[in-house]
PDB file of N, CA and C in Angstrom:
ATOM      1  N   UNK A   1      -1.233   0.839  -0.816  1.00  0.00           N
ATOM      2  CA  UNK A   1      -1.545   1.126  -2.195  1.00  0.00           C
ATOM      3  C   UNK A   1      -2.666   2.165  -2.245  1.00  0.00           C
ATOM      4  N   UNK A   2      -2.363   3.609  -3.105  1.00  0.00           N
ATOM      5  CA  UNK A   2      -3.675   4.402  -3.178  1.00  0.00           C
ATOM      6  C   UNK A   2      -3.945   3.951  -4.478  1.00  0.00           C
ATOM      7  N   UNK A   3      -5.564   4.059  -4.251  1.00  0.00           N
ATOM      8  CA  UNK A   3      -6.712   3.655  -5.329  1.00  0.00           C
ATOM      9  C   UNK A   3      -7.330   4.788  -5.556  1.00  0.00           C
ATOM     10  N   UNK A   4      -7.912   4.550  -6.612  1.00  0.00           N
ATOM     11  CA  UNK A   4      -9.217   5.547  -6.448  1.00  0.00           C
ATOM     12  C   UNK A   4     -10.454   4.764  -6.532  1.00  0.00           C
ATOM     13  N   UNK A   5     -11.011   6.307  -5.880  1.00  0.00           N
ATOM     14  CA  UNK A   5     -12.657   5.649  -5.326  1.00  0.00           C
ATOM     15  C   UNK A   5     -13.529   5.017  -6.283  1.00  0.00           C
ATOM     16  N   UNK A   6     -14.455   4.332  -6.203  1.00  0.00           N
ATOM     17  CA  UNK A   6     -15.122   3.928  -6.893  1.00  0.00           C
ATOM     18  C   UNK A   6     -16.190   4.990  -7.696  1.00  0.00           C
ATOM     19  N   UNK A   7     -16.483   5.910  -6.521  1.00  0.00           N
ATOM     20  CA  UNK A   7     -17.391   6.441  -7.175  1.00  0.00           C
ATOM     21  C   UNK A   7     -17.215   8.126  -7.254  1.00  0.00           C
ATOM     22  N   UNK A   8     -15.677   7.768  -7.716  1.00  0.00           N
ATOM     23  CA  UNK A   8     -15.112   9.316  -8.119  1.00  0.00           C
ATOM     24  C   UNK A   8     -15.285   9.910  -9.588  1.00  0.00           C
ATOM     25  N   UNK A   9     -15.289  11.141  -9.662  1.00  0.00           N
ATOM     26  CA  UNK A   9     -16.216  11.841 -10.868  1.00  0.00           C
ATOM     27  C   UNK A   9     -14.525  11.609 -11.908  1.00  0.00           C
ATOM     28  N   UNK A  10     -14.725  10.999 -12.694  1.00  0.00           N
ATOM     29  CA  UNK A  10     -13.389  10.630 -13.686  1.00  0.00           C
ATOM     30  C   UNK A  10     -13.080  11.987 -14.037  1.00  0.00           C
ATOM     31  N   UNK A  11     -13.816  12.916 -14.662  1.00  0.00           N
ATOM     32  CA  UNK A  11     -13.688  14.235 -15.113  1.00  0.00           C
ATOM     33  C   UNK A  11     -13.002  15.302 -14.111  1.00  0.00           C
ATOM     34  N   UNK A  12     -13.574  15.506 -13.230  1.00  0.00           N
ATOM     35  CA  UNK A  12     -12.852  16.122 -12.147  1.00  0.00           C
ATOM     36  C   UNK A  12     -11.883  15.290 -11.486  1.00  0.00           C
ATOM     37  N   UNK A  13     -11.764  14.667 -11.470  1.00  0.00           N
ATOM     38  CA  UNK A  13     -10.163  13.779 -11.047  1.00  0.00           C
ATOM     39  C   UNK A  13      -8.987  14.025 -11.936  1.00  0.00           C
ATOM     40  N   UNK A  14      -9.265  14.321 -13.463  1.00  0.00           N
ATOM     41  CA  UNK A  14      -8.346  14.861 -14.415  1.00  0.00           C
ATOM     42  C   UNK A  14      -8.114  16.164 -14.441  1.00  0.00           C
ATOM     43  N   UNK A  15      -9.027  16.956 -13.647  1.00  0.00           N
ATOM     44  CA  UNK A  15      -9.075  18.316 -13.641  1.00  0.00           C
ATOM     45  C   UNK A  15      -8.024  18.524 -12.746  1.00  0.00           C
ATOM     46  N   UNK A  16      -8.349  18.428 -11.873  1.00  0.00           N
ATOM     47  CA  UNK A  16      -7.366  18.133 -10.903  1.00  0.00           C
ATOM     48  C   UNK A  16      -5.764  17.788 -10.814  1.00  0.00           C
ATOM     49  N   UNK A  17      -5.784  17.230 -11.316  1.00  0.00           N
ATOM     50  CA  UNK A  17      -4.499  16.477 -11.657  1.00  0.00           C
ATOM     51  C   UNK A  17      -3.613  18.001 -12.152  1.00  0.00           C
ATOM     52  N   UNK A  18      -4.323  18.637 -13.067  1.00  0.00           N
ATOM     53  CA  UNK A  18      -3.191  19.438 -13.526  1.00  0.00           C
ATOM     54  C   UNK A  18      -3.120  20.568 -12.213  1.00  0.00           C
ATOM     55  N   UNK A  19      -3.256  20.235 -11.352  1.00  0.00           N
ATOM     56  CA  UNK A  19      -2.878  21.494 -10.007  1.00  0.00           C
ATOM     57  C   UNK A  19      -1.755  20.502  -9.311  1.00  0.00           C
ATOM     58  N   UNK A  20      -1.470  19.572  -9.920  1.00  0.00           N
ATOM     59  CA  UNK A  20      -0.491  18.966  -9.121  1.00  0.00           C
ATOM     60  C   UNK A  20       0.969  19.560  -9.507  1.00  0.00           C
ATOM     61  N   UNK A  21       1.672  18.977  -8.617  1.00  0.00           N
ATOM     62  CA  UNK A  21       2.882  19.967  -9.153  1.00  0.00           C
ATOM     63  C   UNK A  21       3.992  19.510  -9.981  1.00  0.00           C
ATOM     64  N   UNK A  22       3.823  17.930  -9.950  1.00  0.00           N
ATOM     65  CA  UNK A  22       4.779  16.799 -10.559  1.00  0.00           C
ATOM     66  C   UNK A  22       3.673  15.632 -10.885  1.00  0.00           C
ATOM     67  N   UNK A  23       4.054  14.589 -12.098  1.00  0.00           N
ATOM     68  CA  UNK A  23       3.815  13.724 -12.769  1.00  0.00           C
ATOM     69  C   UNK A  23       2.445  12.930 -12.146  1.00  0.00           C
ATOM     70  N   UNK A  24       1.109  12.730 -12.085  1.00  0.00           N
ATOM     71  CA  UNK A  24       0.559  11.585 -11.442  1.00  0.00           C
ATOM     72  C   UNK A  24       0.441  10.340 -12.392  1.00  0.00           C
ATOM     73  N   UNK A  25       0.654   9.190 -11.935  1.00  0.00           N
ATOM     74  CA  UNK A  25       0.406   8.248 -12.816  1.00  0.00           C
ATOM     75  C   UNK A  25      -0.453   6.997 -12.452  1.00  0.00           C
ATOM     76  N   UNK A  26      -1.128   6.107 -13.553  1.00  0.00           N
ATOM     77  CA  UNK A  26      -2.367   5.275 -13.320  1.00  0.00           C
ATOM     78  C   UNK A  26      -1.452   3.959 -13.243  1.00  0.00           C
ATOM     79  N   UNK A  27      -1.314   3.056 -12.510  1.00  0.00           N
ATOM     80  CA  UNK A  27      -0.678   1.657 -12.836  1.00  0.00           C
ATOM     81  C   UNK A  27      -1.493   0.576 -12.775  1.00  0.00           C
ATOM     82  N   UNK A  28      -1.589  -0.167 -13.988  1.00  0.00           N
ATOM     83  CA  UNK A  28      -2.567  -1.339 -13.688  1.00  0.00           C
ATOM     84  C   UNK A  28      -1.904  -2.546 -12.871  1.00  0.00           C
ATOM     85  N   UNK A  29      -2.788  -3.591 -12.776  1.00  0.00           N
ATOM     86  CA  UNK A  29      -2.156  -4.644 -12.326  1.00  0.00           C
ATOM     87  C   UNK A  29      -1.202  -5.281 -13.222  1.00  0.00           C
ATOM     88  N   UNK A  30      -1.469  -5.413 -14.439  1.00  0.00           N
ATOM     89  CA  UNK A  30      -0.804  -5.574 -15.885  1.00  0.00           C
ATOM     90  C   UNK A  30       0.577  -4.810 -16.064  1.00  0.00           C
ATOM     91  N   UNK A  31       0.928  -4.430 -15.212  1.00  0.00           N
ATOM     92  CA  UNK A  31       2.204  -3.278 -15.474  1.00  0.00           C
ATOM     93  C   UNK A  31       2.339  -2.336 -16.074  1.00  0.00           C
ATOM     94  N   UNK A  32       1.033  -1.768 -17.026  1.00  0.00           N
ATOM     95  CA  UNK A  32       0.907  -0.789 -17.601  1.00  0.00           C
ATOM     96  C   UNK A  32       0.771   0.531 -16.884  1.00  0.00           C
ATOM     97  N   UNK A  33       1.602   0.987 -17.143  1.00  0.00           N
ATOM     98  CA  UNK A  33       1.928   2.825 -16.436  1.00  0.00           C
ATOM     99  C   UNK A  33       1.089   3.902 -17.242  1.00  0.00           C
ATOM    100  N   UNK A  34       0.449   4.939 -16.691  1.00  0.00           N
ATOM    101  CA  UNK A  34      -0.058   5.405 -17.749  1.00  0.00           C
ATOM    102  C   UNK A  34       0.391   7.033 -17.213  1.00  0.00           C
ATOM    103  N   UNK A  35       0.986   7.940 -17.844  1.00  0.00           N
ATOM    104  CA  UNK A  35       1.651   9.183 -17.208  1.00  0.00           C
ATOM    105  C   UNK A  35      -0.163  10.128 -16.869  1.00  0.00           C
ATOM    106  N   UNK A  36      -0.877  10.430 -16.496  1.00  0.00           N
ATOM    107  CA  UNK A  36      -2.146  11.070 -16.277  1.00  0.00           C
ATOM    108  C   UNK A  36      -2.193  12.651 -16.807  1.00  0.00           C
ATOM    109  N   UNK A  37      -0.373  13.139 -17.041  1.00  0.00           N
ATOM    110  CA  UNK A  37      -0.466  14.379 -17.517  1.00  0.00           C
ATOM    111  C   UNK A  37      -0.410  14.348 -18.866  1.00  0.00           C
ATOM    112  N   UNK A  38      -0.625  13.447 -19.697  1.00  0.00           N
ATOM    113  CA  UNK A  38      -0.312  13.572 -21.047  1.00  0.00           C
ATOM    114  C   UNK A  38      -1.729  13.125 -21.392  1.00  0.00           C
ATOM    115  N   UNK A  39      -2.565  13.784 -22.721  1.00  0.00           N
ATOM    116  CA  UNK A  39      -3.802  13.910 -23.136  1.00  0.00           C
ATOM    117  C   UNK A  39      -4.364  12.295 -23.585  1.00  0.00           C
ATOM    118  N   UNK A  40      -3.023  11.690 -24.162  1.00  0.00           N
ATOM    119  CA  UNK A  40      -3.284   9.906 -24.936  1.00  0.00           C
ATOM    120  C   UNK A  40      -3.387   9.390 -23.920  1.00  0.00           C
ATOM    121  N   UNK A  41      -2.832   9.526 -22.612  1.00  0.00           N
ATOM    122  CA  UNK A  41      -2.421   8.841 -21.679  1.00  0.00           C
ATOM    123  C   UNK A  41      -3.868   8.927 -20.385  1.00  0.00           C
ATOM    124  N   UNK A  42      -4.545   9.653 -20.536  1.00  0.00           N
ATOM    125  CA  UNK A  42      -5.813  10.615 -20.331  1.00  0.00           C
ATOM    126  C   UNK A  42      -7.164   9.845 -20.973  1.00  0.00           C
ATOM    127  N   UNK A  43      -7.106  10.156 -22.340  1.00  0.00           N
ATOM    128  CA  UNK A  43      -7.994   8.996 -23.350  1.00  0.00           C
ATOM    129  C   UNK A  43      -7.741   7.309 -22.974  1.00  0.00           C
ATOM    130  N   UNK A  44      -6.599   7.032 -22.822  1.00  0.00           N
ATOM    131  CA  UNK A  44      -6.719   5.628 -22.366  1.00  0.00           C
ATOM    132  C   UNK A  44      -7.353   5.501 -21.064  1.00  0.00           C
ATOM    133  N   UNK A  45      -7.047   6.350 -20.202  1.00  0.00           N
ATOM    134  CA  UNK A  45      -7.418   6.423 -18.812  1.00  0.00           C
ATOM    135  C   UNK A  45      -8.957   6.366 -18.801  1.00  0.00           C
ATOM    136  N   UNK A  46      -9.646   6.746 -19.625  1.00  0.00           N
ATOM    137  CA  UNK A  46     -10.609   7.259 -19.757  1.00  0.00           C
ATOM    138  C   UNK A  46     -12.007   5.748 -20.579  1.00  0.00           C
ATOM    139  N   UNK A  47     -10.816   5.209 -20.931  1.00  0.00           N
ATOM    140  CA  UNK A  47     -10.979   4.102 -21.993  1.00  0.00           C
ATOM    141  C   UNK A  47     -11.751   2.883 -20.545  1.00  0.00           C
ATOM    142  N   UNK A  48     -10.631   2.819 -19.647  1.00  0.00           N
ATOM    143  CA  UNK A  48     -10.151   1.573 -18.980  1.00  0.00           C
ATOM    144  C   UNK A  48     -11.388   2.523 -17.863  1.00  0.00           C
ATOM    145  N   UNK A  49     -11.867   3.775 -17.474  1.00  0.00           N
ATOM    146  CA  UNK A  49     -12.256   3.944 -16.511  1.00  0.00           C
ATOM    147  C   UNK A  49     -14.015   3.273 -16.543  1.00  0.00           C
ATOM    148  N   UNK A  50     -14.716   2.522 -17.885  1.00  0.00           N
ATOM    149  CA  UNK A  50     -15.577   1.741 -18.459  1.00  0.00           C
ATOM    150  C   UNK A  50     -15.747   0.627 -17.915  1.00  0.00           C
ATOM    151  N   UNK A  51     -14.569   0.009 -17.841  1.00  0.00           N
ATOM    152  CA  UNK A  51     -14.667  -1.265 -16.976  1.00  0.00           C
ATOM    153  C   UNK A  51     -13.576  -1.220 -15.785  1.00  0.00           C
ATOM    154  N   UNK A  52     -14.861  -1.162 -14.770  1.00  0.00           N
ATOM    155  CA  UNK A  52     -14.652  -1.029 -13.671  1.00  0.00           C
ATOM    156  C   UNK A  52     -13.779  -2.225 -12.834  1.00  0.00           C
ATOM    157  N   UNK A  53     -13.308  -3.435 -13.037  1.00  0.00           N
ATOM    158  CA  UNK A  53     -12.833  -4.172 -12.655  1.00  0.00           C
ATOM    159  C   UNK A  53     -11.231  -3.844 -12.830  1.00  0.00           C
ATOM    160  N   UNK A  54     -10.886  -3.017 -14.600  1.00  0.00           N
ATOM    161  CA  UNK A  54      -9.773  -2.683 -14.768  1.00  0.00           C
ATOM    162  C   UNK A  54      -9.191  -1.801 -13.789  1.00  0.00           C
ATOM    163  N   UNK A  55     -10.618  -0.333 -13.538  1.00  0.00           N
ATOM    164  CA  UNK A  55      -9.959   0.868 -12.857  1.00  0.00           C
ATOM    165  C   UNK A  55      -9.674   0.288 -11.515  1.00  0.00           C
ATOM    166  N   UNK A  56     -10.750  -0.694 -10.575  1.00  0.00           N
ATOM    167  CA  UNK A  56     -10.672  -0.553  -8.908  1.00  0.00           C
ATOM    168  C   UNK A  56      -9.419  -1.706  -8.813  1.00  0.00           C
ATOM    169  N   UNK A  57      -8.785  -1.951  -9.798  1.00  0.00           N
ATOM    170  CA  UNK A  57      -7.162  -2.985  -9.722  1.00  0.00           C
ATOM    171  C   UNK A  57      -5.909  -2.285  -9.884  1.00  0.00           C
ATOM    172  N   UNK A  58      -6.369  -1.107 -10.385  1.00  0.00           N
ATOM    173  CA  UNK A  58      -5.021  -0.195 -10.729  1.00  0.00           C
ATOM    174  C   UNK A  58      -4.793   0.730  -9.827  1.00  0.00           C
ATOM    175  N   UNK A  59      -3.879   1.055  -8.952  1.00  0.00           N
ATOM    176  CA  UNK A  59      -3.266   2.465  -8.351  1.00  0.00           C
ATOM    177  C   UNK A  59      -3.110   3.421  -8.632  1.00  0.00           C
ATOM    178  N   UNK A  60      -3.223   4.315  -7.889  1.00  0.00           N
ATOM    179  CA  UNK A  60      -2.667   5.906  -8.676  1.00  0.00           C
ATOM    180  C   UNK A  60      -1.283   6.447  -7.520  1.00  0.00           C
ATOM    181  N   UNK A  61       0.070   6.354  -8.363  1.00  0.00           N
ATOM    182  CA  UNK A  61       1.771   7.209  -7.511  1.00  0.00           C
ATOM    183  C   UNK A  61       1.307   8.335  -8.149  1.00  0.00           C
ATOM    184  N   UNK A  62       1.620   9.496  -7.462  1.00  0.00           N
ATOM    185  CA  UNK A  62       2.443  10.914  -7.653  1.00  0.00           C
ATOM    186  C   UNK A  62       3.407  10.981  -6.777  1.00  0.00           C
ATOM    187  N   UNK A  63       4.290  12.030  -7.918  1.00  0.00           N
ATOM    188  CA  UNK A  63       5.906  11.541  -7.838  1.00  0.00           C
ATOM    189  C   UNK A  63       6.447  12.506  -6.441  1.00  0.00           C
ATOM    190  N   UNK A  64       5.384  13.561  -6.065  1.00  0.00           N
ATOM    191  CA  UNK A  64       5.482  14.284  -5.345  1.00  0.00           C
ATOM    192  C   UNK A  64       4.727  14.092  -4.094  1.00  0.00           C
ATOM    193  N   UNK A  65       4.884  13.477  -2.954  1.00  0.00           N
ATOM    194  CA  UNK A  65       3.766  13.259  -2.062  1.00  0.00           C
ATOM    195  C   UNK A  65       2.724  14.205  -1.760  1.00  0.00           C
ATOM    196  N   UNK A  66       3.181  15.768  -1.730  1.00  0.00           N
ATOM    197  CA  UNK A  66       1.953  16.291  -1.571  1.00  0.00           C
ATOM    198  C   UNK A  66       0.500  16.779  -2.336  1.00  0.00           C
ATOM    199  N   UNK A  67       1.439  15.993  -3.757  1.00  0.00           N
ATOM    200  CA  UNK A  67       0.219  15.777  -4.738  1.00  0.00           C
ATOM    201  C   UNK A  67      -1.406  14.946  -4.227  1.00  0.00           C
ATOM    202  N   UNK A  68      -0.687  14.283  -3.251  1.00  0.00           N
ATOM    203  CA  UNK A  68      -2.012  13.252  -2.776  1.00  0.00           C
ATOM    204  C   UNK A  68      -3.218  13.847  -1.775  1.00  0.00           C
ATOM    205  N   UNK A  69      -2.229  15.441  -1.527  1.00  0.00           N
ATOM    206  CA  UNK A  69      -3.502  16.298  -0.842  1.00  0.00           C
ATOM    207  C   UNK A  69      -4.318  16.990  -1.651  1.00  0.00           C
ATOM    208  N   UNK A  70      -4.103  17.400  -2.812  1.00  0.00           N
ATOM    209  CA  UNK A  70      -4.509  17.860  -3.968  1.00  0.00           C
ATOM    210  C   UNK A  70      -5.657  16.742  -4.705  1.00  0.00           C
ATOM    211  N   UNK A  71      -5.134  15.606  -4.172  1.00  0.00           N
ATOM    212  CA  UNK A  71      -5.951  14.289  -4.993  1.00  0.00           C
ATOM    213  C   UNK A  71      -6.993  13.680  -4.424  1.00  0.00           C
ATOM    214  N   UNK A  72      -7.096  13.940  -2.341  1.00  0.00           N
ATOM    215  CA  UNK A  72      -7.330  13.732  -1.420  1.00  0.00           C
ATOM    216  C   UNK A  72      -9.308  13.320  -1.636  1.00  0.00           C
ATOM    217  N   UNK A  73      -9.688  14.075  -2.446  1.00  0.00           N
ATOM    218  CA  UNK A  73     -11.133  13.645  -2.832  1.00  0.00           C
ATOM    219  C   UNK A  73     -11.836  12.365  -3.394  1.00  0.00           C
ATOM    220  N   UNK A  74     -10.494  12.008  -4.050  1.00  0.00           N
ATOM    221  CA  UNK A  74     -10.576  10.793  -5.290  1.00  0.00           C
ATOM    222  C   UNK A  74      -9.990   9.785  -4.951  1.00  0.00           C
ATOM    223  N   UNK A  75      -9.489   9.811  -3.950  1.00  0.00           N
ATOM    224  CA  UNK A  75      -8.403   8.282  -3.290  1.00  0.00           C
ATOM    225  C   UNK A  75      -8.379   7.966  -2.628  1.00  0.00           C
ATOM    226  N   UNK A  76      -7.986   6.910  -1.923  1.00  0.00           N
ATOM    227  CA  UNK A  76      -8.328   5.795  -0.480  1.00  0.00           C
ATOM    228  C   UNK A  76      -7.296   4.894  -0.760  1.00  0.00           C
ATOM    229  N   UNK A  77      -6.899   4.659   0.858  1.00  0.00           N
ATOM    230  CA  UNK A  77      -5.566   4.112   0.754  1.00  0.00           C
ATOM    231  C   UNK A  77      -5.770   2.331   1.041  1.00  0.00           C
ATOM    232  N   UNK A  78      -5.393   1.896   0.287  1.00  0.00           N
ATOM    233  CA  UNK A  78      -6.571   0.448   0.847  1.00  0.00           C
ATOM    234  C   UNK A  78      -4.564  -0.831   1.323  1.00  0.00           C
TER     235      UNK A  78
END
C-alpha cells in the first residue's frame, strides 16, 4: 500500500500531481475515492489532510505506474 508521508508539504504534493500523466487518486479506509485531479476533489483532500489520523489511513493509486516517480517525494510504501 503507498501512503503518503506524514510530513509531506500538502501543497506541493497537489502541484505535482498535475505533471502526472494519468488520474492520481486518495482512498480512504472508508471507501471513499477521491479523483486528486479534480479541484472539489482537491478541497476535500485538503479538508481530511487536518486530521491526520484520516490522511496516514488512506492510500494514494495512480493509474499509471510511472506516476509514482513523479510522486516519489511524498510517498512510502508501507
Amino acid at each position: 500500500m503507498i501512503k503518503l508521508k506524514k510530513d509531506a508539504d500538502i501543497a506541493k504534493f497537489l502541484i505535482a500531481i498535475k505533471s502526472c500523466s494519468a488520474d492520481v487518486f486518495y482512498e480512504s479506509t472508508e471507501g471513499d475515492i477521491l479523483n486528486l485531479a479534480s479541484t472539489l476533489s482537491q478541497y476535500v483532500f485538503c479538508s481530511i489532510a487536518g486530521q491526520t489520523d484520516l490522511l496516514k489511513n488512506g492510500t494514494i493509486r495512480c493509474l499509471d505506474e510511472a506516476d509514482y516517480t513523479v510522486l516519489n517525494d511524498f510517498l512510502y510504501e508501507e
